[in-house]
C-alpha atoms as a PDB file:
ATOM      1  CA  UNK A   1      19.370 -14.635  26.807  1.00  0.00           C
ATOM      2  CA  UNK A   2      21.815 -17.037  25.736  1.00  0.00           C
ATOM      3  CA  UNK A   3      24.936 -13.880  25.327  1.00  0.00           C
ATOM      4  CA  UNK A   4      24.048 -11.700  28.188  1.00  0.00           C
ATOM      5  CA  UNK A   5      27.209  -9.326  27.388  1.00  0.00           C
ATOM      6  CA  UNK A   6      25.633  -8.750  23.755  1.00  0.00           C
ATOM      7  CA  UNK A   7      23.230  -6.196  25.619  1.00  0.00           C
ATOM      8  CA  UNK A   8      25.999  -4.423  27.432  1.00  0.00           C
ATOM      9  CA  UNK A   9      27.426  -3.998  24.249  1.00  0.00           C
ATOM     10  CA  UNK A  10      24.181  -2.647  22.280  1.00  0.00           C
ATOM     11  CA  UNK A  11      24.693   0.434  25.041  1.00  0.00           C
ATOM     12  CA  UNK A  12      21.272   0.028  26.898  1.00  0.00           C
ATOM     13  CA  UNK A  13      21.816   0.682  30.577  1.00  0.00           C
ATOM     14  CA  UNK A  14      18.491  -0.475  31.840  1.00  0.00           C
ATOM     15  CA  UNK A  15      15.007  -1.548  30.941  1.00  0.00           C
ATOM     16  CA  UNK A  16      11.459  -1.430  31.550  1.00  0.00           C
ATOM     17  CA  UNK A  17       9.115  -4.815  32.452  1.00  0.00           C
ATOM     18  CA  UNK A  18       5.517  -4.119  33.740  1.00  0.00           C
ATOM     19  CA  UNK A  19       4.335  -5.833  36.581  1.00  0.00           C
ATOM     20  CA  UNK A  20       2.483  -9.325  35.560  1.00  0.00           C
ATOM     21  CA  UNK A  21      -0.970  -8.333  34.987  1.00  0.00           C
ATOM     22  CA  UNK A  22      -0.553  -5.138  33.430  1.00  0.00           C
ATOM     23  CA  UNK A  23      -1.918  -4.602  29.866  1.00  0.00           C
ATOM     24  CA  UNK A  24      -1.135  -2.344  27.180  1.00  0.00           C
ATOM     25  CA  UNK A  25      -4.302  -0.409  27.086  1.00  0.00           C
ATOM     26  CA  UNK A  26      -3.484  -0.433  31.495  1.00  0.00           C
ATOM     27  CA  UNK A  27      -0.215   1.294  30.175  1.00  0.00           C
ATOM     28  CA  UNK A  28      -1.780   3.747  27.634  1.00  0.00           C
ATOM     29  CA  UNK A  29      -4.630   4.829  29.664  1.00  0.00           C
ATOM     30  CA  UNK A  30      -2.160   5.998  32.401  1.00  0.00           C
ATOM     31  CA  UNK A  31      -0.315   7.823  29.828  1.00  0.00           C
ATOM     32  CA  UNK A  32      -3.809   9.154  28.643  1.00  0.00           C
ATOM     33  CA  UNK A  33      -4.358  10.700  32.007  1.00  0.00           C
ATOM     34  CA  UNK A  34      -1.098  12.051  32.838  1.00  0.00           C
ATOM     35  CA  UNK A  35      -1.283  13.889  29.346  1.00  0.00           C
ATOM     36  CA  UNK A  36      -4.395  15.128  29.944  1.00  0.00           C
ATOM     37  CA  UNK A  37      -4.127  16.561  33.698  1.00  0.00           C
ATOM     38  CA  UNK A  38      -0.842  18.214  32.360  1.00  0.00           C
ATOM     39  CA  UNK A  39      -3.315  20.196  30.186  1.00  0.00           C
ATOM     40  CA  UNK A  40      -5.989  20.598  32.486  1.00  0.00           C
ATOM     41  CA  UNK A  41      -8.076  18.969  30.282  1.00  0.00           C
ATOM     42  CA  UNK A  42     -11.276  16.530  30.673  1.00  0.00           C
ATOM     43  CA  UNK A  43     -11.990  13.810  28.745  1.00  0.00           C
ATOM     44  CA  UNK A  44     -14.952  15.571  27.250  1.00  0.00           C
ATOM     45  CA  UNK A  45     -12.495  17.484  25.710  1.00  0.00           C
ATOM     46  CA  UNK A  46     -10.881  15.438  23.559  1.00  0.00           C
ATOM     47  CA  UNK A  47     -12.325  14.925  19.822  1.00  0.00           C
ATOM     48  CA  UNK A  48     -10.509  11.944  18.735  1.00  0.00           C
ATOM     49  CA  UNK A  49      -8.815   9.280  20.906  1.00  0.00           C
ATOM     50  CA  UNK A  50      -5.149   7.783  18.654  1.00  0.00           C
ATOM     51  CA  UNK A  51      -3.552   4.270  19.866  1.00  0.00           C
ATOM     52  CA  UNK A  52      -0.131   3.567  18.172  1.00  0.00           C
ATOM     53  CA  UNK A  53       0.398  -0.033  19.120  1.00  0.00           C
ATOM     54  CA  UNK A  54       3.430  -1.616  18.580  1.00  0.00           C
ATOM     55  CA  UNK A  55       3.000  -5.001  19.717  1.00  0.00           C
ATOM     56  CA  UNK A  56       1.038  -7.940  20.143  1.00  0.00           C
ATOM     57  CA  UNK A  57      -2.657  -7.074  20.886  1.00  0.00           C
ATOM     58  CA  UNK A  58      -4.440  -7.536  24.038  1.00  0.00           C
ATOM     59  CA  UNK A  59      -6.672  -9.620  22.830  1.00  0.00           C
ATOM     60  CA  UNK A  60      -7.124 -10.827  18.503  1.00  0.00           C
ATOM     61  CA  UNK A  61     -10.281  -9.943  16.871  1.00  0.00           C
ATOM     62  CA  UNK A  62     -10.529  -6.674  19.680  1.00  0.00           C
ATOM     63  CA  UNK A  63     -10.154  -3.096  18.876  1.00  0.00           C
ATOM     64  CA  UNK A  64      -7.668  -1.641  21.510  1.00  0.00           C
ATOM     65  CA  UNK A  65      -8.479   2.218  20.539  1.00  0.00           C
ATOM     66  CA  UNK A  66     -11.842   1.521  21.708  1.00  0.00           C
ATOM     67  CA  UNK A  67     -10.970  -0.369  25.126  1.00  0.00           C
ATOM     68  CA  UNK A  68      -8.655   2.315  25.705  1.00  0.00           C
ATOM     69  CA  UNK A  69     -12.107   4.941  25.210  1.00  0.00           C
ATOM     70  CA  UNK A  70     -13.925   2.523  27.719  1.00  0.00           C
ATOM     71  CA  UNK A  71     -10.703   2.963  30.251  1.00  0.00           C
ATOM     72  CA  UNK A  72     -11.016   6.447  29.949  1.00  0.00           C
ATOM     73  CA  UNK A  73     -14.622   7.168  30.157  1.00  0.00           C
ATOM     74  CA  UNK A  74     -15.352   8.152  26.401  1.00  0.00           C
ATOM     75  CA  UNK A  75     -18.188   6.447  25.818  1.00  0.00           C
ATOM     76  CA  UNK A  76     -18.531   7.900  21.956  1.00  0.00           C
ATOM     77  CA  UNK A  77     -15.586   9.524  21.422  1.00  0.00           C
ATOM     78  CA  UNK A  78     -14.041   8.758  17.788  1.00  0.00           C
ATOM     79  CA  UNK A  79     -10.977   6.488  18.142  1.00  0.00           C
ATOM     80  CA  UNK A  80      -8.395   5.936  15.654  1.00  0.00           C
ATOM     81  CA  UNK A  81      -5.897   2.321  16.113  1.00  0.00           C
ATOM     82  CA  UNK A  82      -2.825   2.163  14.519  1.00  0.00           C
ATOM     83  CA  UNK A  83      -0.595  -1.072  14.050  1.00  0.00           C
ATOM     84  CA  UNK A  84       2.990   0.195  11.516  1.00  0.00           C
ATOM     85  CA  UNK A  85       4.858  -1.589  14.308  1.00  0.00           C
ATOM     86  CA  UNK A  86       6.747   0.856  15.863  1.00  0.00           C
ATOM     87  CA  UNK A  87       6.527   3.086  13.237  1.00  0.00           C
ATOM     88  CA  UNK A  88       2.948   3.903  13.932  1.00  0.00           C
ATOM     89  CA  UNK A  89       3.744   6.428  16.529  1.00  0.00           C
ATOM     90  CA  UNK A  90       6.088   8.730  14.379  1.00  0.00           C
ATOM     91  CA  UNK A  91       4.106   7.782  10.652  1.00  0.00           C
ATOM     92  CA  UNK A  92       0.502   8.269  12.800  1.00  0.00           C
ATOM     93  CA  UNK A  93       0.993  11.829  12.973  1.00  0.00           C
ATOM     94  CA  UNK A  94       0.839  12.893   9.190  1.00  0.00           C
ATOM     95  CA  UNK A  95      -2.769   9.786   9.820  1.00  0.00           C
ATOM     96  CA  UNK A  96      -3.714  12.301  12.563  1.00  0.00           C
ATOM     97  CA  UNK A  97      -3.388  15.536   9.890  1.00  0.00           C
ATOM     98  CA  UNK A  98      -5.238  13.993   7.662  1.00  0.00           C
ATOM     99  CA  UNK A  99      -8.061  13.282   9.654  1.00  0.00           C
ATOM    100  CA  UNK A 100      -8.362  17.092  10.700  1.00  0.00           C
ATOM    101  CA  UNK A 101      -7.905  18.176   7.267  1.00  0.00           C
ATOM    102  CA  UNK A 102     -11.106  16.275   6.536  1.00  0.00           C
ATOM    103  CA  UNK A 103     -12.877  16.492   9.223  1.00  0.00           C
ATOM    104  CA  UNK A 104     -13.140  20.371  10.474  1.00  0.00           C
ATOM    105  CA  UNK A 105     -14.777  19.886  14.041  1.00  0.00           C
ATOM    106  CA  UNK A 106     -12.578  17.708  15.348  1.00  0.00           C
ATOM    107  CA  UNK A 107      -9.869  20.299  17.644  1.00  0.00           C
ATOM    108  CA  UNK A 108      -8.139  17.835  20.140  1.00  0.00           C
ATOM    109  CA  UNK A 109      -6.838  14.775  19.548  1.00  0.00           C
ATOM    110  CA  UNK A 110      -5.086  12.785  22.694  1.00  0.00           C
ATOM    111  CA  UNK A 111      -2.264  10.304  20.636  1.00  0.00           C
ATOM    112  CA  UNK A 112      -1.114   7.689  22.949  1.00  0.00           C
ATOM    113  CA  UNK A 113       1.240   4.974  21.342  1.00  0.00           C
ATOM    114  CA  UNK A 114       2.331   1.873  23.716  1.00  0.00           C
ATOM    115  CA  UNK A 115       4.575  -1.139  23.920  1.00  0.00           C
ATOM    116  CA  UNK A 116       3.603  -4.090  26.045  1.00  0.00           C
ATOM    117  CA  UNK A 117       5.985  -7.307  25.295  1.00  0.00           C
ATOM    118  CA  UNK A 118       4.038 -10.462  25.094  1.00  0.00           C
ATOM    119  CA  UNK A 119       6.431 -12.710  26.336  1.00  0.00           C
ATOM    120  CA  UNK A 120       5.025 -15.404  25.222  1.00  0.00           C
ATOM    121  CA  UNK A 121       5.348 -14.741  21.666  1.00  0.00           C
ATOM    122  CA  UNK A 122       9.037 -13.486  21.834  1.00  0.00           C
ATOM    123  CA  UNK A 123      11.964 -12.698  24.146  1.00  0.00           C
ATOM    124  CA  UNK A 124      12.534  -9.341  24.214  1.00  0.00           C
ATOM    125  CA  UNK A 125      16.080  -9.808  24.318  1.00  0.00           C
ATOM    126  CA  UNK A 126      16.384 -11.030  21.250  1.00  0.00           C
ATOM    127  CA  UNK A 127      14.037  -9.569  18.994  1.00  0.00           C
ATOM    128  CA  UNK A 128      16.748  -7.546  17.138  1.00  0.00           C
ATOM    129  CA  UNK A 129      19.791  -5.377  18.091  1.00  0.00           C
ATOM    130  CA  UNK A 130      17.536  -3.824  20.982  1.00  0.00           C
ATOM    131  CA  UNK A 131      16.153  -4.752  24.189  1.00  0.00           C
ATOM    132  CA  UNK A 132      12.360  -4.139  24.115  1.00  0.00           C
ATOM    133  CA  UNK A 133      10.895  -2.314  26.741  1.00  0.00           C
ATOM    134  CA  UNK A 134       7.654  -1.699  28.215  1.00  0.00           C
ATOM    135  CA  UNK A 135       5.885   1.756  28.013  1.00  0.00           C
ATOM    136  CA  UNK A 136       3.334   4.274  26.953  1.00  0.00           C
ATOM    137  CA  UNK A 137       3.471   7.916  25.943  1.00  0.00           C
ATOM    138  CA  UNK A 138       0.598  10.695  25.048  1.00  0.00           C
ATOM    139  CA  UNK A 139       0.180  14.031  24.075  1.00  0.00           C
ATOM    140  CA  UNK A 140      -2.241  16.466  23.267  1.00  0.00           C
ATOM    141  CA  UNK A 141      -2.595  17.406  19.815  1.00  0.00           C
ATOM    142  CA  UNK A 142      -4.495  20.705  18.939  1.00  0.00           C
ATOM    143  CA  UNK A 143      -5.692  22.219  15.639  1.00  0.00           C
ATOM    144  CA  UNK A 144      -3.383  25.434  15.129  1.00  0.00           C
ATOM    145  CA  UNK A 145      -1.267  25.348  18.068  1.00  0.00           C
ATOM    146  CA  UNK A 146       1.184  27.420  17.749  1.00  0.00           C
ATOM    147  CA  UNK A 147       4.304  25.135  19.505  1.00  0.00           C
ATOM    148  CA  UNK A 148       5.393  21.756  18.313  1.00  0.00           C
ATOM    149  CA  UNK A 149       4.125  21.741  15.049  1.00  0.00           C
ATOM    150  CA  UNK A 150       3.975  18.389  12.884  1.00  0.00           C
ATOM    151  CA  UNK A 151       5.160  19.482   9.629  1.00  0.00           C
ATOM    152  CA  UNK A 152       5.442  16.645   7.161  1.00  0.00           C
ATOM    153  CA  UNK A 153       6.053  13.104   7.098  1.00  0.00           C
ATOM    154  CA  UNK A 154       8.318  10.734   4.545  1.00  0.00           C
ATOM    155  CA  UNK A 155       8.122   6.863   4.601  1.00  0.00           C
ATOM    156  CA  UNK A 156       9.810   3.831   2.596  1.00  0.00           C
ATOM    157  CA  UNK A 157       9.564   0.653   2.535  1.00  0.00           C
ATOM    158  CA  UNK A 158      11.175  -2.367   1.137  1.00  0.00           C
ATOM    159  CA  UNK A 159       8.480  -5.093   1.272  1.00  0.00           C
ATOM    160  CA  UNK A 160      10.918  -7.742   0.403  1.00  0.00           C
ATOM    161  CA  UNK A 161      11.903  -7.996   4.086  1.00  0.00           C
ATOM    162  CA  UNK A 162       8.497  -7.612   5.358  1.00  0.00           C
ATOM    163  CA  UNK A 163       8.880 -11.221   7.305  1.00  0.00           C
ATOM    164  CA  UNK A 164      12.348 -10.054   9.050  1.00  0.00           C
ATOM    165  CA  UNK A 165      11.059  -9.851  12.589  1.00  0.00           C
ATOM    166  CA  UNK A 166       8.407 -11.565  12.215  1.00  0.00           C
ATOM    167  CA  UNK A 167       6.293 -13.419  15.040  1.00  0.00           C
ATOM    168  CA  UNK A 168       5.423 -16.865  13.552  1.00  0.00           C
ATOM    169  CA  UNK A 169       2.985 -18.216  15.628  1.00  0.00           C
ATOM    170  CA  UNK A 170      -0.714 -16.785  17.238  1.00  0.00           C
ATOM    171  CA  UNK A 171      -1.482 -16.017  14.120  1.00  0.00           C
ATOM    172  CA  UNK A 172      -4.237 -16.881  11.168  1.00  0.00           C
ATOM    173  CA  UNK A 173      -1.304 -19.222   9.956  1.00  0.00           C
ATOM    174  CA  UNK A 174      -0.021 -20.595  12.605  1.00  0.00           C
ATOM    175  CA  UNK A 175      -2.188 -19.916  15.196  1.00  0.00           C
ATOM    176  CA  UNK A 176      -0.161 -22.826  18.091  1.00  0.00           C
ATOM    177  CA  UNK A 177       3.431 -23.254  18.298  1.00  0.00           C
ATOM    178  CA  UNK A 178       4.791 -26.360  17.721  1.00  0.00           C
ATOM    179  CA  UNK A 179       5.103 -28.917  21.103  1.00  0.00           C
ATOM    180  CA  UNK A 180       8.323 -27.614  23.031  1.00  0.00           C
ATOM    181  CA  UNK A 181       8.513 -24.580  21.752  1.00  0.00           C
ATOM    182  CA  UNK A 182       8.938 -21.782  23.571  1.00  0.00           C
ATOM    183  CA  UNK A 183       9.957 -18.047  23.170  1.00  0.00           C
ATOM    184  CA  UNK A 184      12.819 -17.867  25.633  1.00  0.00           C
ATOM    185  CA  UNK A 185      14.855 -20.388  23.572  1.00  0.00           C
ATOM    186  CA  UNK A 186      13.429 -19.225  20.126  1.00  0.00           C
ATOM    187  CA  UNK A 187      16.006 -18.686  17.394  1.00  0.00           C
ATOM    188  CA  UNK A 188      16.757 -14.713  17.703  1.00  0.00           C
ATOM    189  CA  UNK A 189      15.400 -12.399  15.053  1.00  0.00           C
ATOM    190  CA  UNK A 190      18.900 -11.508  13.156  1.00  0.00           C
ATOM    191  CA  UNK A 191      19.412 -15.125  12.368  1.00  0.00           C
ATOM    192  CA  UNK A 192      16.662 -14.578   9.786  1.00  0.00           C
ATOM    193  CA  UNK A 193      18.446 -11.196   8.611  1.00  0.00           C
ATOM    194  CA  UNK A 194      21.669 -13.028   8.099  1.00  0.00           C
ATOM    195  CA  UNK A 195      19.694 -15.859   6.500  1.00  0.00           C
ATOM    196  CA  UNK A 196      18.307 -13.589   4.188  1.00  0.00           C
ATOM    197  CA  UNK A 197      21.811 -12.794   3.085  1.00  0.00           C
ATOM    198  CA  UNK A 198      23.151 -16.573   3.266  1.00  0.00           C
ATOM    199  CA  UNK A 199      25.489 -15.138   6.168  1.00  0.00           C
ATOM    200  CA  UNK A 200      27.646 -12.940   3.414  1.00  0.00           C
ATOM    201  CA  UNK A 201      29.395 -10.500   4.696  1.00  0.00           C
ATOM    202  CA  UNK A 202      29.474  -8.330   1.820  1.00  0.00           C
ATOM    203  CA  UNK A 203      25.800  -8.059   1.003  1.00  0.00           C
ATOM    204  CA  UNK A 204      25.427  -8.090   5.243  1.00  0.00           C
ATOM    205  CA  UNK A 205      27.709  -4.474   4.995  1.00  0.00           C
ATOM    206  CA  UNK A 206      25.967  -3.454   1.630  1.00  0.00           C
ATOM    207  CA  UNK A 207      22.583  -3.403   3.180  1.00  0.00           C
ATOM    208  CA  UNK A 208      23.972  -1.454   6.734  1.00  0.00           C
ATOM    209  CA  UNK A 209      24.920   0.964   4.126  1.00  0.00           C
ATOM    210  CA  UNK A 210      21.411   1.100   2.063  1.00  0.00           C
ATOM    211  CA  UNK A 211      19.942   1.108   5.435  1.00  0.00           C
ATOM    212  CA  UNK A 212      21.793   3.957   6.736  1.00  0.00           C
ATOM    213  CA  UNK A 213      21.486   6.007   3.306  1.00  0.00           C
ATOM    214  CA  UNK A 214      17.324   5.004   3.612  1.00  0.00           C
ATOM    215  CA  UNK A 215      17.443   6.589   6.662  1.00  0.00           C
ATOM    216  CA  UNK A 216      19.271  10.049   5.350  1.00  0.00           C
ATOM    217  CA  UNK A 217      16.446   9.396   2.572  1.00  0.00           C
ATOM    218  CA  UNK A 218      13.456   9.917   4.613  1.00  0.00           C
ATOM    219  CA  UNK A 219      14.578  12.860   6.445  1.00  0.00           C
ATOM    220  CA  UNK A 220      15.358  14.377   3.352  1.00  0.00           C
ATOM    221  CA  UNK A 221      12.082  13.555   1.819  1.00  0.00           C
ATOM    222  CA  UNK A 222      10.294  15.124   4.795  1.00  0.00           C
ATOM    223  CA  UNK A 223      12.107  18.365   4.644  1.00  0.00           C
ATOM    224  CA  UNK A 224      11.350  18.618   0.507  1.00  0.00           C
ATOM    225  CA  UNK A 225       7.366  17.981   1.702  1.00  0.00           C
ATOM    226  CA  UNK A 226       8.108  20.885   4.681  1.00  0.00           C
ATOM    227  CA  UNK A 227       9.550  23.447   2.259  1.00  0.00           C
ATOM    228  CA  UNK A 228      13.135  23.149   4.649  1.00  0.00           C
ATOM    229  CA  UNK A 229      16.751  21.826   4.168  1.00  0.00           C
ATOM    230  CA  UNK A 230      18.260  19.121   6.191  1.00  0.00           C
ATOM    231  CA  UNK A 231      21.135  21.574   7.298  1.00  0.00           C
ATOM    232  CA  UNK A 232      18.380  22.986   9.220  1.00  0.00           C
ATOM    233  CA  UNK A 233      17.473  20.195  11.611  1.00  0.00           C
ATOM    234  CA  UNK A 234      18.678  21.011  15.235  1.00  0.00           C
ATOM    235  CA  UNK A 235      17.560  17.721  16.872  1.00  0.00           C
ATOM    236  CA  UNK A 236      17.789  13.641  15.373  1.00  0.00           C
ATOM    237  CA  UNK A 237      15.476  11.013  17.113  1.00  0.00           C
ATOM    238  CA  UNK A 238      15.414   7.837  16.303  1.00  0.00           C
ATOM    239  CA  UNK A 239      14.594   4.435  17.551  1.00  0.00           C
ATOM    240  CA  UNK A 240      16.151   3.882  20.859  1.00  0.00           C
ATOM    241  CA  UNK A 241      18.962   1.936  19.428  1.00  0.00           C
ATOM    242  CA  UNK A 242      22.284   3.561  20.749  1.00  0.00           C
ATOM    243  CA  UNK A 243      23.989   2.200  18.264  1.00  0.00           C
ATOM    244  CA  UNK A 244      21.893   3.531  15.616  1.00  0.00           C
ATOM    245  CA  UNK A 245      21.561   7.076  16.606  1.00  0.00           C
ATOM    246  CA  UNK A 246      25.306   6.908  16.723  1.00  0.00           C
ATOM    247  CA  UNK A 247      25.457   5.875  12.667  1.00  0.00           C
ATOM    248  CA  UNK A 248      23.093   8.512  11.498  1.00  0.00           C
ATOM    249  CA  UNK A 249      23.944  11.799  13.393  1.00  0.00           C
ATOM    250  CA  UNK A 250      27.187  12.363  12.189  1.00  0.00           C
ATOM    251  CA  UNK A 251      25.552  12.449   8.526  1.00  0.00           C
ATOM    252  CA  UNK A 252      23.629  15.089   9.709  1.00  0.00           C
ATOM    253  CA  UNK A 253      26.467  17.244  11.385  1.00  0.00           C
ATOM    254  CA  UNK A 254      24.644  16.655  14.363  1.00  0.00           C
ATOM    255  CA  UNK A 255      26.595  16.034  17.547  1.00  0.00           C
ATOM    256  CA  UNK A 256      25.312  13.475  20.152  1.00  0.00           C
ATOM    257  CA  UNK A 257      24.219  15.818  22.292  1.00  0.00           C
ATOM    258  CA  UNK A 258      21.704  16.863  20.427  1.00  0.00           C
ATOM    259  CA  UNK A 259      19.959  13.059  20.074  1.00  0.00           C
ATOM    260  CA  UNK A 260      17.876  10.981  22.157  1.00  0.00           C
ATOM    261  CA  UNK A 261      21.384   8.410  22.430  1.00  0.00           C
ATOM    262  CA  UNK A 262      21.503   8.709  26.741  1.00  0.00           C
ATOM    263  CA  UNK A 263      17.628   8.609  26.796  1.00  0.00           C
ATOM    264  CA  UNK A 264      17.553   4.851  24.370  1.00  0.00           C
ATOM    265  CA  UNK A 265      20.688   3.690  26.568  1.00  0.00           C
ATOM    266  CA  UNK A 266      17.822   4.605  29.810  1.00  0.00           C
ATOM    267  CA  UNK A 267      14.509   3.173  28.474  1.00  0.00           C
ATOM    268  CA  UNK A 268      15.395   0.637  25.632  1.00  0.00           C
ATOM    269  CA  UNK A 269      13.258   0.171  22.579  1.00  0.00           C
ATOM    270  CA  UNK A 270       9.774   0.811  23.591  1.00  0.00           C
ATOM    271  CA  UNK A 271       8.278   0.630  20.498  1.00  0.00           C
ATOM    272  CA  UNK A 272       6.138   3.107  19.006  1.00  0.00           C
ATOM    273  CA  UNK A 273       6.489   5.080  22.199  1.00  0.00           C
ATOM    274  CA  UNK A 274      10.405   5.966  21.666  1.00  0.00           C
ATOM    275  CA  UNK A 275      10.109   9.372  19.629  1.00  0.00           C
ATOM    276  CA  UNK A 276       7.381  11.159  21.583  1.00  0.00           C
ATOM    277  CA  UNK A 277       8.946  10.049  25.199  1.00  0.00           C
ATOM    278  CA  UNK A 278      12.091  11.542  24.066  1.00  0.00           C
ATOM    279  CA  UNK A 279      10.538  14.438  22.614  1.00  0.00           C
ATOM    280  CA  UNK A 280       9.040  15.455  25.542  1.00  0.00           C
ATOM    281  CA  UNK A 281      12.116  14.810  27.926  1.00  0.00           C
ATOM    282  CA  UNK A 282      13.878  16.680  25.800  1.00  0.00           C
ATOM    283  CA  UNK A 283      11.829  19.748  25.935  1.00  0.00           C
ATOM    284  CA  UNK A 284      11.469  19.292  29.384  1.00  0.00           C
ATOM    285  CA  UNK A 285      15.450  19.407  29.742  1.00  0.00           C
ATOM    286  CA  UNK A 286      14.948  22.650  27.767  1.00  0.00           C
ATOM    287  CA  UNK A 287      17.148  20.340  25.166  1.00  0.00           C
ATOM    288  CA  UNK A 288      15.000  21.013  22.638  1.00  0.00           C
ATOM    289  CA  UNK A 289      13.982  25.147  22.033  1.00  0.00           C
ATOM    290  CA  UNK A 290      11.315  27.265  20.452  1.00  0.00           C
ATOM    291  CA  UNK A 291      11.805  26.961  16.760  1.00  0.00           C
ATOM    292  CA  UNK A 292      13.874  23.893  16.657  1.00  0.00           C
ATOM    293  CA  UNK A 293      13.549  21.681  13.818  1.00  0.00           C
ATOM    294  CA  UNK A 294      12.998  18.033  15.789  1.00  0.00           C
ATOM    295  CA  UNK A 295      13.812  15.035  12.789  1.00  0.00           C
ATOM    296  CA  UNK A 296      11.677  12.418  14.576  1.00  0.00           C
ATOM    297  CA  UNK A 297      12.918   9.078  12.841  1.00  0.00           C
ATOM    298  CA  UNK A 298      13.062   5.202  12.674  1.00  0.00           C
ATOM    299  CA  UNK A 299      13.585   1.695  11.234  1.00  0.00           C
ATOM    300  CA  UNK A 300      10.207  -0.762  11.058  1.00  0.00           C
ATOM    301  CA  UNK A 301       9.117  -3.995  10.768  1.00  0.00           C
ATOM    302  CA  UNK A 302       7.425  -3.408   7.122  1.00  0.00           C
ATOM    303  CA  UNK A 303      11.033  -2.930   6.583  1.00  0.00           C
ATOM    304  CA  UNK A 304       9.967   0.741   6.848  1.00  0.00           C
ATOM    305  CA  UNK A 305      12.061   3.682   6.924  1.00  0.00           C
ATOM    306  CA  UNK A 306      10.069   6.747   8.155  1.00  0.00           C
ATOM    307  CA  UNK A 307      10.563  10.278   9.277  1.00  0.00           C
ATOM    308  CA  UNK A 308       8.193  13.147  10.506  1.00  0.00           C
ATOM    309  CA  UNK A 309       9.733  17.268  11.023  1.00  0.00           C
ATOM    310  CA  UNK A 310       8.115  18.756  14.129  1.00  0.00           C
ATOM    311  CA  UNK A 311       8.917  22.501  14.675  1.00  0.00           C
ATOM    312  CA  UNK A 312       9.803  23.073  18.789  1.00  0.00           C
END
C-alpha cells in the first residue's frame, strides 16, 4: 500500500485475512454449519444449497455451489452459484424467491455468500475506496416464515462502467500477466475511475452525485415493488464503506445509529457477505426489532446499484 494513511482515512478500524491455505468454499462451509446448528438443523434438511461469491473462484471451469455441497455432505442436494460481485448476496435473495415460487417443494434454503481475496490477482488495499476483507455469512431461509421477511428487490445498472474494477489478467483474455507484474504494485482501481473521467473534477463530482441519487433510486424502487414508502425504513445497510453509509443516510432521515457504519469500520468490505453479517449483528444487538423495515443496499462491479426490503 503505497499511502498507508489513505485507509485510516476511509474509517476502517481493522480487517480480516484468512490464514494461507484457507479457501472460500473452507470459509462458507463454516458459515454453513454455524447457520445450521443455530437452527438445529441437519443437512438433510436443507432443499437448496445458495453460494454468493464475490471474488475470484477457487478454481476456473469449477462450480463452487457444488464443492461447497461436497464440504457439507449433500451429496444431491440442489445448489444454486451466484457471481453479481458483491451484489450477489443482497440481489440473490429476490434469485432465491423465484426459485420457490417455481418450484413448490423446495422449504429450506441455506444462502451462504463469501469473500476470499486472491491476492494474487489484486491488493486488497487498493481495489477501491475499501479495504477488502475476508469472510463468509449464512442463513436459513424458510418458505413462510413469519420473521425477516425478503420483500422485494430493485437493481440498476450502468453497463458503461462495467470494466471499472476490473481484474485484467487470469482470464479468457488475458489469461498470464505480463513479466514483472505483480498485484502489490498494480495501478489501484480508482485510477481507471478518474481515467474514465480524464481526471475532471466536475464530471468526477457529477457522477458522486448520480451515484448517490442511484442509490436513493433503488431503495425507492424496492419500496414501490413492496407496496411501502421510504419514510418507512427504520434501518440503511450498505456496503461496508464508512464513508458511504455516511452519504446516503442522511437522505433517508436516518441517523447513524441506525446503519451498519461501526460494523464496516470493524470488518471492512467483505464482499457479498457485508449485508447479511450486519443484519444479523444487528438483530443480535436487538438493533434491529420485530417489524422493522431493514433497506439492505449497495454499489457493484456491473456498475450495479441494488437494494432488497427485509421486514425484522
Amino acid at each position: 500500500m503505497p499511502d498507508p494513511e489513505r485507509i485510516g482515512r476511509w474509517g476502517y478500524r481493522t480487517f480480516h485475512r484468512a490464514a494461507d491455505g484457507v479457501t472460500a468454499v473452507d470459509l462458507a462451509a463454516a458459515a454453513a454449519r454455524d447457520a445450521l446448528d443455530r437452527d438445529g438443523l441437519a443437512v438433510s434438511d436443507v432443499d437448496l444449497l445458495v453460494l454468493a461469491h464475490s471474488e475470484m473462484p477457487d478454481y476456473p471451469h469449477w462450480d463452487s455451489s457444488t464443492a461447497l455441497a461436497r464440504a457439507l455432505k449433500m451429496r444431491d442436494t440442489q445448489t444454486l452459484l451466484l457471481n453479481e460481485g458483491c451484489a450477489s448476496g443482497v440481489t440473490g435473495l429476490a434469485l432465491v424467491a423465484g426459485v420457490l415460487a417455481t418450484q413448490p417443494e423446495i422449504q429450506t434454503v441455506l444462502f451462504t455468500a463469501v469473500n476470499r481475496v486472491s491476492e494474487f490477482h489484486r491488493n486488497r488495499m487498493t481495489v477501491n475506496n475499501a479495504v477488502h476483507s475476508d469472510g463468509a455469512v449464512a442463513a436459513v431461509l424458510r418458505r413462510g416464515h413469519e420473521r425477516n421477511r425478503w420483500l422485494a428487490t430493485e437493481q440498476l445498472i450502468d453497463s458503461d462502467l462495467c470494466d471499472w474494477f476490473r481484474t485484467d489478467y487470469g482470464g479468457a483474455v488475458e489469461p498470464v500477466p505480463p513479466e514483472g507484474w505483480s498485484a502489490a504494485t498494480a495501478p489501484p482501481g480508482h485510477e481507471r475511475v478518474q481515467a474514465h473521467f480524464q481526471k475532471d473534477p466536475q464530471r468526477l463530482r457529477e457522477f458522486g452525485g448520480q451515484a448517490i441519487d442511484r442509490s436513493i433510486a433503488v431503495i425507492d424502487g424496492a419500496c414501490r415493488r413492496a407496496g411501502v414508502s421510504r419514510d418507512e425504513v427504520t434501518h440503511y445497510i450498505y456496503i461496508n464503506d464508512p464513508d458511504g453509509i455516511a452519504d446516503v443516510a442522511p437522505l433517508l432521515n436516518l441517523p447513524l445509529s441506525r446503519t451498519n457504519q461501526e460494523i464496516a469500520r470493524r470488518h471492512g468490505h467483505m464482499g457479498a457477505a457485508d449485508q447479511l453479517t450486519a443484519l444479523g449483528e444487528l438483530l443480535e444487538a436487538g438493533a434491529v426489532e420485530p417489524g422493522d423495515l431493514v433497506a439492505l443496499t449497495g454499489i457493484s462491479i456491473g456498475m450495479r446499484w441494488y437494494c432488497s426490503l427485509v421486514r425484522a
